[in-house]
C-alpha atoms as a PDB file:
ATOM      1  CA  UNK A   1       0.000   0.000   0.000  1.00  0.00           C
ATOM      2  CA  UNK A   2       1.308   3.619  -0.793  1.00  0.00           C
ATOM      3  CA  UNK A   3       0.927   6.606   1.242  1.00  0.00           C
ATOM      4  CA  UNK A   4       1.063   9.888   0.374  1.00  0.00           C
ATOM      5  CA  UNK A   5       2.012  12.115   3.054  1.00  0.00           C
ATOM      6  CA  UNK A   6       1.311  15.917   2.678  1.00  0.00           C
ATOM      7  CA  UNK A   7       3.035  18.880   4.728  1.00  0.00           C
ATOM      8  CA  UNK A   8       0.379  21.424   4.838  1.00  0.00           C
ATOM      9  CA  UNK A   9       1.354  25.608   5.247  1.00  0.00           C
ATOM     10  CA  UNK A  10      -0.055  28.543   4.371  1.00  0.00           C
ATOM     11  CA  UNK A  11       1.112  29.058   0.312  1.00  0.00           C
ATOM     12  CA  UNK A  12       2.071  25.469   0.012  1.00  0.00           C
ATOM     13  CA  UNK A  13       1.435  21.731   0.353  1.00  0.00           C
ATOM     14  CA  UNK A  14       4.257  19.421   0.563  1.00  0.00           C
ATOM     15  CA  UNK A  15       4.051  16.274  -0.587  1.00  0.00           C
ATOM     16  CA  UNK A  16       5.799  12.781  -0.371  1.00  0.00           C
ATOM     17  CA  UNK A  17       5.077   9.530  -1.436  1.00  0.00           C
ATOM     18  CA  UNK A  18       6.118   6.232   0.284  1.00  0.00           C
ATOM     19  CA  UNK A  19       7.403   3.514  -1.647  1.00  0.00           C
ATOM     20  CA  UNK A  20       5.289   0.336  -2.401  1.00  0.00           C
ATOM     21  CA  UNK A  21       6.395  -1.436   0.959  1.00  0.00           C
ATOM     22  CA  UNK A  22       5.974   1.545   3.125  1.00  0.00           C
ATOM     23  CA  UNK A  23       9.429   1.480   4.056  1.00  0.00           C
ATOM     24  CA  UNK A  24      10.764   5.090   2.997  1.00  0.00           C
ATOM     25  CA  UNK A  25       9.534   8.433   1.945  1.00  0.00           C
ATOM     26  CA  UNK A  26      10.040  10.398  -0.654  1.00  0.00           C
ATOM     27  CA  UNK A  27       9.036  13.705  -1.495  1.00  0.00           C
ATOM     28  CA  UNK A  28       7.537  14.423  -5.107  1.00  0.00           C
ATOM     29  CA  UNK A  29       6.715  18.259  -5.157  1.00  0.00           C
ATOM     30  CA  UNK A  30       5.326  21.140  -3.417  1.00  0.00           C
ATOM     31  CA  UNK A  31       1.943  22.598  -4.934  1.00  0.00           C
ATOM     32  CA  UNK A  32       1.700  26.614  -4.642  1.00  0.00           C
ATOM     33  CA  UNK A  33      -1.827  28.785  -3.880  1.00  0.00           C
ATOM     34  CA  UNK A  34      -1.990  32.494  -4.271  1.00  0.00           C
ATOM     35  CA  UNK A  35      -4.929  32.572  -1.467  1.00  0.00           C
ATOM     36  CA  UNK A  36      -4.493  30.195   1.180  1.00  0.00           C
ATOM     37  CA  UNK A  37      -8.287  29.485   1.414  1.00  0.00           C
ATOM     38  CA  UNK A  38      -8.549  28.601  -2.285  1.00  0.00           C
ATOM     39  CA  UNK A  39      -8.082  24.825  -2.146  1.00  0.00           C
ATOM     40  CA  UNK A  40     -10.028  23.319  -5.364  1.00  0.00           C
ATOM     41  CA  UNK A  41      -6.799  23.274  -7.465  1.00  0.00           C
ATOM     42  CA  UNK A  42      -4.747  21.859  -4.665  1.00  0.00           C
ATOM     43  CA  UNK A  43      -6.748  19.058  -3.666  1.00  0.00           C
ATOM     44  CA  UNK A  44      -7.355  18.537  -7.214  1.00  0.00           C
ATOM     45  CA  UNK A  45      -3.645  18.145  -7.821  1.00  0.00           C
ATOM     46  CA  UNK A  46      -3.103  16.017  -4.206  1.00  0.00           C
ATOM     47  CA  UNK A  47      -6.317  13.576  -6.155  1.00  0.00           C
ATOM     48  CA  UNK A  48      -4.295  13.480  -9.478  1.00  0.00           C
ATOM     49  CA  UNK A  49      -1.294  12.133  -7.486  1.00  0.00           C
ATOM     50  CA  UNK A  50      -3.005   9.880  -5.410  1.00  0.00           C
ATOM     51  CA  UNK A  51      -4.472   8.124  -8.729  1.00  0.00           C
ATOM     52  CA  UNK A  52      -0.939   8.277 -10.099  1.00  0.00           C
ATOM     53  CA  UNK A  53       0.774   6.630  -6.791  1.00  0.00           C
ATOM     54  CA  UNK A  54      -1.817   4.442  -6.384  1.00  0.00           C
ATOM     55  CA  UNK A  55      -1.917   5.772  -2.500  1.00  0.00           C
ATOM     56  CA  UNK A  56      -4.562   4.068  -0.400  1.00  0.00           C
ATOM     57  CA  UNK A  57      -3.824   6.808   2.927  1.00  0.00           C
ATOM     58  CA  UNK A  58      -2.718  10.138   3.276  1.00  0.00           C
ATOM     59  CA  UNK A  59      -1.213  11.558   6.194  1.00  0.00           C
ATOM     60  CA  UNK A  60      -1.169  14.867   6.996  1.00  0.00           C
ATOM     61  CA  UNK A  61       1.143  16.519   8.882  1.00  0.00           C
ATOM     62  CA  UNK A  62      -0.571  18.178  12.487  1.00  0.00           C
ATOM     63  CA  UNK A  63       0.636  21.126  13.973  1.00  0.00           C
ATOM     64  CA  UNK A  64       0.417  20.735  17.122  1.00  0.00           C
ATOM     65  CA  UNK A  65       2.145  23.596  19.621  1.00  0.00           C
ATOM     66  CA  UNK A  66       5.259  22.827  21.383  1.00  0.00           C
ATOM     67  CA  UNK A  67       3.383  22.812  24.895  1.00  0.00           C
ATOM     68  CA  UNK A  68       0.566  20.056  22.747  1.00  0.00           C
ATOM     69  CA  UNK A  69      -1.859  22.397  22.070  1.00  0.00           C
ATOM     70  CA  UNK A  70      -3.258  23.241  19.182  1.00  0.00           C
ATOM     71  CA  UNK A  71      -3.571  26.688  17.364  1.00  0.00           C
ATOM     72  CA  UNK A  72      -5.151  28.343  14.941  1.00  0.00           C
ATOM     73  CA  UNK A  73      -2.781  26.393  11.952  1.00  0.00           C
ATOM     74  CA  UNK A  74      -3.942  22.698  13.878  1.00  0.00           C
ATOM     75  CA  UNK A  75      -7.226  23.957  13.337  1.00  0.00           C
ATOM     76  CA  UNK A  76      -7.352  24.538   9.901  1.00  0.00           C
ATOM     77  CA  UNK A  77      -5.355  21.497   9.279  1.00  0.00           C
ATOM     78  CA  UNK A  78      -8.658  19.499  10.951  1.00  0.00           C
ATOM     79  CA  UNK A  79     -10.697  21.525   8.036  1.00  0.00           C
ATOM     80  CA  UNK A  80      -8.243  20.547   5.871  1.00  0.00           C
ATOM     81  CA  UNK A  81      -8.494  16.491   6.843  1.00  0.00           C
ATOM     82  CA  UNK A  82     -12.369  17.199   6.708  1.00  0.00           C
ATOM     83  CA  UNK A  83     -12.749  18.177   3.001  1.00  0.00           C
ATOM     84  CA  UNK A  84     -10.202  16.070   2.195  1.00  0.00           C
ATOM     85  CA  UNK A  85     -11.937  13.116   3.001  1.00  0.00           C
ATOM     86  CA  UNK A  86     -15.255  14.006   1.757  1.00  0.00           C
ATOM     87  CA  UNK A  87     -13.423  14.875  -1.878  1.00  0.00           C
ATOM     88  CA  UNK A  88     -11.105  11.669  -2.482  1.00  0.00           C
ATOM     89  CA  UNK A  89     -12.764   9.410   0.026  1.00  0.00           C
ATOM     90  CA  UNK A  90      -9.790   8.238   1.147  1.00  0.00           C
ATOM     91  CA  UNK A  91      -8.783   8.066   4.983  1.00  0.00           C
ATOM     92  CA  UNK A  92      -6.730  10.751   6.269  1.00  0.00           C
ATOM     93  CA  UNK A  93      -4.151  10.443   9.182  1.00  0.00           C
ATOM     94  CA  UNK A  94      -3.420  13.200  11.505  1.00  0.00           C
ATOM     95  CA  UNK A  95       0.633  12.979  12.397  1.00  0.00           C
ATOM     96  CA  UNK A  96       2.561  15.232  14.794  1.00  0.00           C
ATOM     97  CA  UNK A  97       4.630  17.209  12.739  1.00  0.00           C
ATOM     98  CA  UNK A  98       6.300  18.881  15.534  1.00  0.00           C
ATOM     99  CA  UNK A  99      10.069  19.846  14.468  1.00  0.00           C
ATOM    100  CA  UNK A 100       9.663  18.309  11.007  1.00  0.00           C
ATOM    101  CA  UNK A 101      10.843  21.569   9.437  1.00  0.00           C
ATOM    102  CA  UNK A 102      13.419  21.985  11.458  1.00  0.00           C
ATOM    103  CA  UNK A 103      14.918  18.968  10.924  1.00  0.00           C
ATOM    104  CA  UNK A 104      14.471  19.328   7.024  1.00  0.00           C
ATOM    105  CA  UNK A 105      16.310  22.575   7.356  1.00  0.00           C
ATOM    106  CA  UNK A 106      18.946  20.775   9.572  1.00  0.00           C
ATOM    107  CA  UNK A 107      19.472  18.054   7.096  1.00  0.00           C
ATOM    108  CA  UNK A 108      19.255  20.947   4.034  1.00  0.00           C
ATOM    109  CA  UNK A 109      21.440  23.005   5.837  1.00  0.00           C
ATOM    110  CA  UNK A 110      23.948  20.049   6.477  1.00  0.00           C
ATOM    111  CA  UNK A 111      24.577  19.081   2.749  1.00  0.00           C
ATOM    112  CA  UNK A 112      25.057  22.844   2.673  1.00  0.00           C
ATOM    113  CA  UNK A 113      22.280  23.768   0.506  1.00  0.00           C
ATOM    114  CA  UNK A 114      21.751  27.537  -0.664  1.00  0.00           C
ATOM    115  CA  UNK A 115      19.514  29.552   1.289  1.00  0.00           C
ATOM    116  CA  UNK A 116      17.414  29.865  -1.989  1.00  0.00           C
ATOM    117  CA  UNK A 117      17.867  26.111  -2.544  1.00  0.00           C
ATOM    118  CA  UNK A 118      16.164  25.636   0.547  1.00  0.00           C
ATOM    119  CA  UNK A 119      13.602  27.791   0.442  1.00  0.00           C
ATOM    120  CA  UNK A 120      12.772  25.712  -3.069  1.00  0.00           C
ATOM    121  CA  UNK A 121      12.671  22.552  -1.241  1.00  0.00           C
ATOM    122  CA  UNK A 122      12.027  22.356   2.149  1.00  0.00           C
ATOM    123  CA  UNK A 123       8.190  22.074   2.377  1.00  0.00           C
ATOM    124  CA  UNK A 124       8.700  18.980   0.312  1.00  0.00           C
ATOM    125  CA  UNK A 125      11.621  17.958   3.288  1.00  0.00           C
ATOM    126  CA  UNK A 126       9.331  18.616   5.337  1.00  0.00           C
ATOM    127  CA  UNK A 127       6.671  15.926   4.045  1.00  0.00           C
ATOM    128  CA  UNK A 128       9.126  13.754   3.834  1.00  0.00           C
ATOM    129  CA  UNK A 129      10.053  13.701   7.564  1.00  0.00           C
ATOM    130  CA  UNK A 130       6.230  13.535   8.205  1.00  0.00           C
ATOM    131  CA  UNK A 131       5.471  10.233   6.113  1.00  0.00           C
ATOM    132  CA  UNK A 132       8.662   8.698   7.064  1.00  0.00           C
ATOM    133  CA  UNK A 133       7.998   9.417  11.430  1.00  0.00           C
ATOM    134  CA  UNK A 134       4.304   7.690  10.110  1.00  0.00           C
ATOM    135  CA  UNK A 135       6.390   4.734   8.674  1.00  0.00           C
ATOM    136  CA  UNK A 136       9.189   4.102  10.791  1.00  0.00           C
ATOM    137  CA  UNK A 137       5.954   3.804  13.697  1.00  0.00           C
ATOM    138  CA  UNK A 138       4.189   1.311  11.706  1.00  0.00           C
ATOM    139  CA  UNK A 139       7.146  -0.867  11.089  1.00  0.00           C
ATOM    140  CA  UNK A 140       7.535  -0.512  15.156  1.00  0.00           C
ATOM    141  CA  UNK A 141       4.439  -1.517  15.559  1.00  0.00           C
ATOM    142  CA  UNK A 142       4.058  -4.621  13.284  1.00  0.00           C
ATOM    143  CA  UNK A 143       7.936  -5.412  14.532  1.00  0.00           C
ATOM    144  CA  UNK A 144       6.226  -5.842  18.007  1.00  0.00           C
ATOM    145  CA  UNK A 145       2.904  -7.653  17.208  1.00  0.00           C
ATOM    146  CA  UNK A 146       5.193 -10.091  15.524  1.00  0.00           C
ATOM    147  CA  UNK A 147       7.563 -10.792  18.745  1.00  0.00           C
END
């Protein structure tokens, strides 16, 4: 089963795709909005890819505060789950997203990318970390039903 994971901000929507045994991420593209209410063309383009990947779940990346509570952006994320769901009837996943950025830009700034270059890239980082913390916990899991 594939997953597409999505990374969810004001102008964009990162996106990452896990490979066909769920055992890594990897990121695919970042789609762009001029209004960040206007979502028809970007859950259009989040459908097209999940036809294309063949994804069966998408998780989206929650952001939760650092003291666990959640804000104004968690709350529009729900929204976002919400129509999602109704318009690709596929389940959606709510994943702690926490630091995810960060540690794109820490791994971006590492192999000493370009502030530009990372500015190009790291909502798609970003989605990456999400799917893959959503991956590396089901492989935990099934590691432990199966000891």
């Amino acid at each position: 089963m594939r997953i597409l994971g999505l990374d969810f901000g004001q102008k964009t929507i990162g996106v990452a795709v896990s490979d066909s045994l769920g055992w890594t991420a990897q990121g695919v593209e970042i789609i762009r909005r001029e209004d960040e209410d206007n979502l028809k063309a970007s859950i259009a383009r989040i459908a097209e890819l999940c036809t294309e990947y063949g994804a069966e779940l998408i998780v989206l990346g929650y952001p939760k505060n650092m003291n666990n509570t959640a804000g104004e952006r968690a709350h529009k994320t729900e929204r976002f789950k919400k129509r999602l769901k109704k318009e690709l009837g596929l389940p959606v996943k709510l994943w702690d997203e926490r630091l995810s950025t960060a540690a794109a830009e820490r791994d971006l700034l590492e192999a000493d990318v370009s502030r530009r270059g990372r500015k190009k890239v790291i909502d798609k980082m970003a989605a990456v970390f999400i799917l893959q913390g959503y991956l590396d916990r089901l492989a935990a899991q099934q590691q432990k039903e199966n000891n």
